[in-house]
Protein backbone atom coordinates (compact mmCIF):
# COMPACT_ATOMS: atom_id res chain seq x y z
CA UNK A 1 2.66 28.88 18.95
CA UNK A 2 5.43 30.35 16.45
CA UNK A 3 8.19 32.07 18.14
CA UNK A 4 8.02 35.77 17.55
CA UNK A 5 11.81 35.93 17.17
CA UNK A 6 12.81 33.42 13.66
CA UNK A 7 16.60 32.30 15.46
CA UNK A 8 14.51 31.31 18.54
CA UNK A 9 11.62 29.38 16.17
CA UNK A 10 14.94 28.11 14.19
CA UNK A 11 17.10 27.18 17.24
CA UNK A 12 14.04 25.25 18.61
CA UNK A 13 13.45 21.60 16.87
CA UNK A 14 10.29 20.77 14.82
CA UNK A 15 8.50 18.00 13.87
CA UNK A 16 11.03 16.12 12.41
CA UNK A 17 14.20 17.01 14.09
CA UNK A 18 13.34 16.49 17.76
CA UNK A 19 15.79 14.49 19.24
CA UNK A 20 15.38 12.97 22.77
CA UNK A 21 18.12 12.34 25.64
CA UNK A 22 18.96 9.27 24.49
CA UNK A 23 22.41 7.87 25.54
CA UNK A 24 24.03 7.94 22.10
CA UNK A 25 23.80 11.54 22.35
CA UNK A 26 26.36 11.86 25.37
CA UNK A 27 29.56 13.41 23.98
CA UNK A 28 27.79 14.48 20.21
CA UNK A 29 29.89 17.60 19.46
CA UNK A 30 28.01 20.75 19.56
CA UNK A 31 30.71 22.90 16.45
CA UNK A 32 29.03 22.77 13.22
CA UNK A 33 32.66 21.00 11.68
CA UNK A 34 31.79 18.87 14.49
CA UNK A 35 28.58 17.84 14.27
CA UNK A 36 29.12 18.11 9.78
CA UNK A 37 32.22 15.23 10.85
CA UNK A 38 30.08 13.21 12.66
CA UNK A 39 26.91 12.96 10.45
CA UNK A 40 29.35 12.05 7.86
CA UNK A 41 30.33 8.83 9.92
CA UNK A 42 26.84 8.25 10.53
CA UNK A 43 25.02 8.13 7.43
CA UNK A 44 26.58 6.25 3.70
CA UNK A 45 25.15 8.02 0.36
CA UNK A 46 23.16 5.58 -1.80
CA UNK A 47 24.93 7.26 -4.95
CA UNK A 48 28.05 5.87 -2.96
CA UNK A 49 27.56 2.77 -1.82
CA UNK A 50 28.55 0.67 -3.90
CA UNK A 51 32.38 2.38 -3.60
CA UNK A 52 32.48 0.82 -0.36
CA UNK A 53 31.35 -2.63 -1.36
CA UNK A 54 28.03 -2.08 0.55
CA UNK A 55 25.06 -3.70 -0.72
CA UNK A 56 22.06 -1.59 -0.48
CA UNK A 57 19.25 -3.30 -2.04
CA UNK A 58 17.80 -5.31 1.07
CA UNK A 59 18.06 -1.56 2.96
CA UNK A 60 15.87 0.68 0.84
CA UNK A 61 13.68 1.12 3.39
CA UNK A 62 16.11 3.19 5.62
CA UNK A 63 15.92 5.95 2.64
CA UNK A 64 11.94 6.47 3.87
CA UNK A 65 12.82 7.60 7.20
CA UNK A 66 11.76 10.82 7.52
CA UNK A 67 12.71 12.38 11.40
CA UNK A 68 15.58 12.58 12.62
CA UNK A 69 14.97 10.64 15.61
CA UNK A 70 13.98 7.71 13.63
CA UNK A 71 17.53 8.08 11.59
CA UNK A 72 19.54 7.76 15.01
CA UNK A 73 17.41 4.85 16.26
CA UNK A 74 18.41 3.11 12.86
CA UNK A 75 21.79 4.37 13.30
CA UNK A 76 22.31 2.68 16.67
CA UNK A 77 20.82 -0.25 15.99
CA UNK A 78 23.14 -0.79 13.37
CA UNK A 79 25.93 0.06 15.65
CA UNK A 80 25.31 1.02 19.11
CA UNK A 81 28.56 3.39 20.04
CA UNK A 82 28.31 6.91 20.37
CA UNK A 83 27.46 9.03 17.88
CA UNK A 84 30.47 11.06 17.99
CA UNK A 85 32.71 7.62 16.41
CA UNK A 86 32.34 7.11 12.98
CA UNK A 87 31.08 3.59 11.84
CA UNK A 88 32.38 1.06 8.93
CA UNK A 89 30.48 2.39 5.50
CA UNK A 90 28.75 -1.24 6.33
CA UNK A 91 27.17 -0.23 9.53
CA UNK A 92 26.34 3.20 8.22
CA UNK A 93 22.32 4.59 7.30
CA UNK A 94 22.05 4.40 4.09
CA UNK A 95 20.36 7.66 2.62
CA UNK A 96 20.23 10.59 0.53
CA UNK A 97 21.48 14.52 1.08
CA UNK A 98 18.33 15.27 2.88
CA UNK A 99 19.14 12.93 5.39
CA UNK A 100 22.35 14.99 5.99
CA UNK A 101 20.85 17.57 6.28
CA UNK A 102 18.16 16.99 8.52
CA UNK A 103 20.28 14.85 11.02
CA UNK A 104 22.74 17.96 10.80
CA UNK A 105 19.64 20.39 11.74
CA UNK A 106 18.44 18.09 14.66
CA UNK A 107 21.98 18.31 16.22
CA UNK A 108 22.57 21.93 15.78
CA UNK A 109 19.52 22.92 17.36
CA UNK A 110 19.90 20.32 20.29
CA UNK A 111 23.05 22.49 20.88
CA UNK A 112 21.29 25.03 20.87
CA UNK A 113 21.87 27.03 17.59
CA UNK A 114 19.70 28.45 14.97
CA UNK A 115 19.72 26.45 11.80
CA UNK A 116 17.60 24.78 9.00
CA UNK A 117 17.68 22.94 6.11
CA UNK A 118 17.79 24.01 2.61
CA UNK A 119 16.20 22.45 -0.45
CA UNK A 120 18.05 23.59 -3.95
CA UNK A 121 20.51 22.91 -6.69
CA UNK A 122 24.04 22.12 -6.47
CA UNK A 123 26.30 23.53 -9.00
CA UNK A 124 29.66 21.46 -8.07
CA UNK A 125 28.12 18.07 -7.91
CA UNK A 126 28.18 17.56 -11.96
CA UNK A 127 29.90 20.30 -14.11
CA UNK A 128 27.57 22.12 -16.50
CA UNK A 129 23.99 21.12 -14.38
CA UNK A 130 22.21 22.15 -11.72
CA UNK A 131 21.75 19.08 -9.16
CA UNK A 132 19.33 18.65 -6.93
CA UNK A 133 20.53 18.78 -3.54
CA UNK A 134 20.07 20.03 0.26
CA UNK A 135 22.07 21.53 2.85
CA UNK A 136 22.45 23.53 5.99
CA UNK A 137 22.04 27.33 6.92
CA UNK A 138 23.44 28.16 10.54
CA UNK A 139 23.29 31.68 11.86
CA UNK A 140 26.78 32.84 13.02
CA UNK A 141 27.04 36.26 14.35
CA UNK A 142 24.60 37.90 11.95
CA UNK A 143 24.09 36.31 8.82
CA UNK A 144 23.13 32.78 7.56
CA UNK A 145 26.06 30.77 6.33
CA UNK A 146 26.18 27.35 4.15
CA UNK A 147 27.61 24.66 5.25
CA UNK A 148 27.27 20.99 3.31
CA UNK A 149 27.16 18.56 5.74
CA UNK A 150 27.33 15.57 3.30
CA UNK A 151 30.81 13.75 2.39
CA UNK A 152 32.48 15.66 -1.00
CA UNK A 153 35.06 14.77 -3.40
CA UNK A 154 37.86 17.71 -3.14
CA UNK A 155 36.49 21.14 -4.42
CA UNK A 156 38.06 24.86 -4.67
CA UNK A 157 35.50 26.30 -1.92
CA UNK A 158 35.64 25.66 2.08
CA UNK A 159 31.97 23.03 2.27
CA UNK A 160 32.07 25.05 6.16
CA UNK A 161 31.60 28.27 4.76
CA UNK A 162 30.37 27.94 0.85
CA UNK A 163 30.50 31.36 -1.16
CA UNK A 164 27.45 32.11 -2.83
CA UNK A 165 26.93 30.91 -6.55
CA UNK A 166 27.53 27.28 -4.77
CA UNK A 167 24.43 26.31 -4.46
CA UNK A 168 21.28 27.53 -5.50
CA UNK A 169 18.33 27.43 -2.98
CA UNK A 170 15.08 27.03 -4.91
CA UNK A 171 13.71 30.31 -4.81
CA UNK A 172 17.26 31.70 -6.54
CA UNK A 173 17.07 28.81 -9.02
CA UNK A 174 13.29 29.64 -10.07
CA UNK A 175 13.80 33.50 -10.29
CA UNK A 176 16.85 32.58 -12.55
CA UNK A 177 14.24 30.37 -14.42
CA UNK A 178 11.73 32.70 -14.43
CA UNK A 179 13.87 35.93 -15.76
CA UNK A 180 15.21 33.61 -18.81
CA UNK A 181 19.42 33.31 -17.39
CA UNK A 182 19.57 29.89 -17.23
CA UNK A 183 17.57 27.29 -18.42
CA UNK A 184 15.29 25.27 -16.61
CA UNK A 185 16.28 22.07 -18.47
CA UNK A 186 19.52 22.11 -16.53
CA UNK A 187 17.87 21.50 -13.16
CA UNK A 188 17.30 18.44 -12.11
CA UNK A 189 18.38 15.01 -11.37
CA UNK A 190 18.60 11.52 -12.93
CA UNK A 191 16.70 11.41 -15.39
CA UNK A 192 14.10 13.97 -14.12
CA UNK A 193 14.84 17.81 -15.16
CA UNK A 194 13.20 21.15 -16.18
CA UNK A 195 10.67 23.94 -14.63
CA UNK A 196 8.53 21.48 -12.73
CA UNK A 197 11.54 19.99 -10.80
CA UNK A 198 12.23 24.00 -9.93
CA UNK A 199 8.97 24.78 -9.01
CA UNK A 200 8.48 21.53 -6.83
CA UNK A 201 11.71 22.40 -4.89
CA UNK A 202 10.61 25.98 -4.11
CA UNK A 203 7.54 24.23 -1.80
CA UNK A 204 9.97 21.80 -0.24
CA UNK A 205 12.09 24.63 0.70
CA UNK A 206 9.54 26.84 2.10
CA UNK A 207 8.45 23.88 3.98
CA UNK A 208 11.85 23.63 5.53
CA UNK A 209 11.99 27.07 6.27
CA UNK A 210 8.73 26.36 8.41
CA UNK A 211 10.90 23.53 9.95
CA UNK A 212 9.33 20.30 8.21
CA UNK A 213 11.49 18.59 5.96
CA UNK A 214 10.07 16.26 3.50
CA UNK A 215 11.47 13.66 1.79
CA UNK A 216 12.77 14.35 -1.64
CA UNK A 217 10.06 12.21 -3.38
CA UNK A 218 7.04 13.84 -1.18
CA UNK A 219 4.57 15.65 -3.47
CA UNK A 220 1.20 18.03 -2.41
CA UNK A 221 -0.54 21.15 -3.69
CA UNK A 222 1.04 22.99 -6.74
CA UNK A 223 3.52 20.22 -7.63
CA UNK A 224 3.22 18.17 -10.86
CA UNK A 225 5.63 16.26 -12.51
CA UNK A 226 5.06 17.55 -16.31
CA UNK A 227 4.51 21.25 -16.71
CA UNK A 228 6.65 23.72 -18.53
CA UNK A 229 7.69 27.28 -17.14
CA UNK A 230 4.72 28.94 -16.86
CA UNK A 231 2.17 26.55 -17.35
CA UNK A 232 2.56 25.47 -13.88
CA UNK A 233 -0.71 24.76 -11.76
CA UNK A 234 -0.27 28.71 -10.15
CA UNK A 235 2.90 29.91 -11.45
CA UNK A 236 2.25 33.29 -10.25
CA UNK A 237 1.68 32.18 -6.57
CA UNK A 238 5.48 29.92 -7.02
CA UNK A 239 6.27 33.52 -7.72
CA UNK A 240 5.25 34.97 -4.62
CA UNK A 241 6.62 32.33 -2.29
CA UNK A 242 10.02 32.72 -3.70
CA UNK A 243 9.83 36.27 -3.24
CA UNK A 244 9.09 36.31 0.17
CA UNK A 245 11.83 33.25 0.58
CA UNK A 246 14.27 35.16 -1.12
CA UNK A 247 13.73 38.27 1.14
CA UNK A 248 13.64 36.45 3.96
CA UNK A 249 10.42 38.04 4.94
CA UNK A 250 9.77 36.07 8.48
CA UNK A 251 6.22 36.88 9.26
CA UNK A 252 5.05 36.70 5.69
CA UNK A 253 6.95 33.42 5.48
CA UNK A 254 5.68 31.60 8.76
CA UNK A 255 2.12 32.89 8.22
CA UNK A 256 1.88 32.15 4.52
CA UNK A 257 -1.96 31.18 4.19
CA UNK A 258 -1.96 30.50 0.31
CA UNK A 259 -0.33 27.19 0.05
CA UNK A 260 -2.97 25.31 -1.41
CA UNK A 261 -3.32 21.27 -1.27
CA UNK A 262 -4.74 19.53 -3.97
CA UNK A 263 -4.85 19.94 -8.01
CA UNK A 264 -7.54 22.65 -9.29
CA UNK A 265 -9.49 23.05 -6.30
CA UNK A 266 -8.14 25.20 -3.53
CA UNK A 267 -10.91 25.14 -1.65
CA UNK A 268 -9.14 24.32 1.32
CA UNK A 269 -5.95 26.21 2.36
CA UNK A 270 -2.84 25.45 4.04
CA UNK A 271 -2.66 27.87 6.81
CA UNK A 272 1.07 27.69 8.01
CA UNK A 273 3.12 25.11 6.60
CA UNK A 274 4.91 23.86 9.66
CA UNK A 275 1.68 23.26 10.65
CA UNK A 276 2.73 19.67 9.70
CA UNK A 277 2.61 17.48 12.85
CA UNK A 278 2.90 13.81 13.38
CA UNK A 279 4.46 12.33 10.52
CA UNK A 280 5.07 8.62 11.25
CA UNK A 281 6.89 6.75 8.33
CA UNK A 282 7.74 3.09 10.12
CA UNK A 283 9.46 0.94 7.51
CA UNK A 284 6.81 -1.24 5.43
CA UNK A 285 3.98 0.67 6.68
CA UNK A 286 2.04 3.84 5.40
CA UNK A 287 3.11 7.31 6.53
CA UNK A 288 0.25 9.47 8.53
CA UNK A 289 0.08 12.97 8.06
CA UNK A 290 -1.85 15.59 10.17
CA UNK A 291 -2.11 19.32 8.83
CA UNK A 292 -4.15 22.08 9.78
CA UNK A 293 -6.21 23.34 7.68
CA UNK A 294 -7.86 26.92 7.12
CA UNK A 295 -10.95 27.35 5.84
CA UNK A 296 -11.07 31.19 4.59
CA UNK A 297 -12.70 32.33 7.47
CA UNK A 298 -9.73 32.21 10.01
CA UNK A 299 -11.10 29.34 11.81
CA UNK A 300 -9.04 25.81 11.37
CA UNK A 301 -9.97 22.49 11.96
CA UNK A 302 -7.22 19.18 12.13
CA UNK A 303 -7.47 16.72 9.62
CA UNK A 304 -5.23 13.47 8.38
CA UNK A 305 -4.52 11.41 5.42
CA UNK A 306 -2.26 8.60 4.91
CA UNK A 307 0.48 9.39 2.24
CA UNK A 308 1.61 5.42 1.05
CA UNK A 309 5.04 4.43 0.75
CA UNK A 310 6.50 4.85 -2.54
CA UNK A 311 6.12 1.53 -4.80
CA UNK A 312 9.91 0.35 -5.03
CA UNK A 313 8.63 -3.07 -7.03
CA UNK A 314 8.92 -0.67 -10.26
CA UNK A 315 12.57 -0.13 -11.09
CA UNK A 316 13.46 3.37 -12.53
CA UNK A 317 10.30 4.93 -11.01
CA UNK A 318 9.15 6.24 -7.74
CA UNK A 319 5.61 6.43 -7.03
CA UNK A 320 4.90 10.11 -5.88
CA UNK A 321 1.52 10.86 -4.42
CA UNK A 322 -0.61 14.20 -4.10
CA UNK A 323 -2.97 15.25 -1.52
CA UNK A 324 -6.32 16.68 -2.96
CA UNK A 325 -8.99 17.70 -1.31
CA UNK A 326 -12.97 15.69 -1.15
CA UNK A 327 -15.81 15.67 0.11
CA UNK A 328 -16.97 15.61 3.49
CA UNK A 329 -16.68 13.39 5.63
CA UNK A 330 -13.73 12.27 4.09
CA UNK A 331 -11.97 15.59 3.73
CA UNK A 332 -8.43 14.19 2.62
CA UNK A 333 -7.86 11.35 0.39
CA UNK A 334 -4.22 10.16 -1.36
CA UNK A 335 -4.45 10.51 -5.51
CA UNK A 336 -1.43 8.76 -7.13
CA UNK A 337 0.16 11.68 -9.01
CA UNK A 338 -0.40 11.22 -13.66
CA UNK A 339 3.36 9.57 -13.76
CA UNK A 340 2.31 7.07 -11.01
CA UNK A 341 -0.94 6.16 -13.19
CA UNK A 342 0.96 6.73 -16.80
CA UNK A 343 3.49 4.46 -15.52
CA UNK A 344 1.02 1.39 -14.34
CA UNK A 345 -0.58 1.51 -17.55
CA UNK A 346 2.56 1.12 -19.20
CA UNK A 347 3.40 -1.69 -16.90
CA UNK A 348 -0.41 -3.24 -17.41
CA UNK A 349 0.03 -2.81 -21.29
CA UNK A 350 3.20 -4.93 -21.75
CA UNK A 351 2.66 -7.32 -19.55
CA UNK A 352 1.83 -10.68 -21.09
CA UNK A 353 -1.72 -11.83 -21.31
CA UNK A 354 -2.91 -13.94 -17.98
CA UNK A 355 -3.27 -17.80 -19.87
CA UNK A 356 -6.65 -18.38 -19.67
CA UNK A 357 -8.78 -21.34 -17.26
CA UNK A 358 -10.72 -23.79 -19.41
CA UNK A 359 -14.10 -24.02 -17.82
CA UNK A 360 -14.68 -27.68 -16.55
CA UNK A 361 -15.82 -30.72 -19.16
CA UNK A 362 -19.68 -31.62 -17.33
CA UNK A 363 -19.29 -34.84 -20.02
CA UNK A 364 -15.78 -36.30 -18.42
CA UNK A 365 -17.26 -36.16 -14.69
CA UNK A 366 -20.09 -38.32 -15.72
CA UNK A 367 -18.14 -40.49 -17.86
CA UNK A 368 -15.93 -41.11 -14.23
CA UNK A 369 -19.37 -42.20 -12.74
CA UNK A 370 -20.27 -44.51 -15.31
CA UNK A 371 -17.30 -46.38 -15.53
CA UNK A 372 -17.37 -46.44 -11.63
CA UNK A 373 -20.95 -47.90 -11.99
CA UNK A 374 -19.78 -50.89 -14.87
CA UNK A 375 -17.22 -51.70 -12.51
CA UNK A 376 -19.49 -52.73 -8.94
């Protein structure tokens, strides 16, 4: 059931950032510097790694883990003191900013307070872009403030208590797209920027907001990797959701029905994205997804698919996969995404040829025998 009340749904964990009792919890701070302090000890940055001397490549895997529960079994297996002592960089997760985030989430509401994660754009993280990033919102007194929980070079605003221009959550950033300010080239990261960056953001945030936080590289319903503003697969529905994100409108927000999964056939709808349940990412191994599903008529029925881990054999690429909708019985199948397949032809088409067997000589065989018959 969905609390009636959004800072009792939001001080509540979900899926992903249910923590247990374990013992490394005893003495983990419950004051948002606090518990910002000692995520930072926790967790090392990919994008920093190498600063510390810390060799990453053998650790990839850590970057999948998706709850937070998982992260702090990692964590003290690395290094089993409490959570509240920062490690060496060495013996630190390695991860991203949504791994901040989340583990920042999971600790605020085991305290007890209403938070959640934010998916957006960074405007202090490289001058002149828009970078994609996530971070926290905690409710304190009677508004939602920022906080960045993630380790920052030296910058003119408090990361506790971030003024607004800051960052850009992805509903802002897509209205500001949409109305023609600021162009949707400048959002981005890497090497991967414009609309459909934007536009994929604004369903990872309103996934957060229903208290399931994706990785960065997860991709479902309208998101593509290629359209321009506009010629999205149902701009006009991205509208919408940012609308009612950007209002804040909590029972339009935790009951949005139109979410659809799959490309081009929303046959089947996504009846409350934190409907999301179950998501098991073990290193090496597939992750399992369960969603309910409506069907138009109210009723909904529980279905699963397995979402494979992304390919990290091809260098410069991650393998994103979409989930589209079949036939029955199988109602759910994974479809690599048209970069995923674009990208393995490329791979297929410069690879050198395979040298070719020579089918075996029937002559030399019997020429063996006869010389083995001369000789007796």
């Amino acid at each position: 059931m969905v609390a009636e009340d959004p800072l009792e749904f939001y001080a509540t964990a979900g899926p992903l950032t249910r923590l247990g009792m374990e013992p490394a919890l005893a003495g983990a701070a419950s004051d948002v510097a606090g518990i910002a302090a000692a995520v930072q000890g926790l967790i090392l940055h990919r994008a920093r790694a190498a600063h510390h001397g810390v060799e990453i490549a053998a650790r990839r895997d850590e970057e999948q883990l998706r709850s937070a529960s998982e992260m702090l079994g990692r964590i003290v297996e690395l290094d089993p003191m409490p959570i509240d002592r920062a490690r060496p960089p060495a013996r630190r997760m390695i991860g991203n900013c949504r791994h901040f985030a989340v583990l920042a989430v999971a600790l605020m509401r085991l305290a007890g307070r209403p938070a959640r994660a934010r998916a957006g754009f960074a405007t202090y993280l490289k001058p002149g872009r828009n970078v994609d990033h996530w971070i926290v919102e905690h409710w304190l007194e009677y508004r939602w403030v920022r906080v960045d929980p993630e380790p920052l070079p030296v910058l003119d605003f408090d990361p506790m208590q971030m003024p607004a221009g800051q960052f850009l959550s992805a509903d802002e950033a897509w209205r500001l797209c949409r109305s023609g300010e600021v162009d949707p080239r400048l959002f981005g990261i890497e090497q991967w920027w414009g609309a459909w960056f934007v536009r994929n953001n604004v369903v990872r945030d309103l996934a957060a907001l229903n208290r399931v936080e994706m990785l960065p590289w997860d991709m479902w319903g309208l998101m593509d990797r290629e359209s321009r503003l506009g010629e999205g697969p149902n701009d006009d529905l991205v509208d919408q959701v940012a609308t009612l994100v950007g209002a804040d409108d909590w029972p339009a927000l935790v009951g949005c029905t139109r979410m659809t999964i799959g490309c081009g056939r929303p046959v089947l709808m996504l009846r409350c994205v934190h409907r999301f349940c179950s998501l098991s990412s073990k290193p090496g191994t597939p992750a399992m997804v369960r969603m309910r599903i409506s069907e138009g008529s109210g009723a909904t029925r529980l279905h699963e698919c397995v979402v494979p881990e992304p390919d990290r054999r091809t260098s410069g690429h991650r393998r994103h996969h979409q989930i589209s909708v079949a036939d029955p019985p199988r109602l759910l199948r994974q479809k690599p995404c048209s970069g995923c397949t674009a990208h393995r032809n490329r791979r297929a088409a410069s690879a050198p040829p395979a040298p070719q067997q020579q089918p075996p000589n029937p002559r030399r065989r019997t020429g063996v025998s006869r010389r083995m018959t001369r000789s007796r």
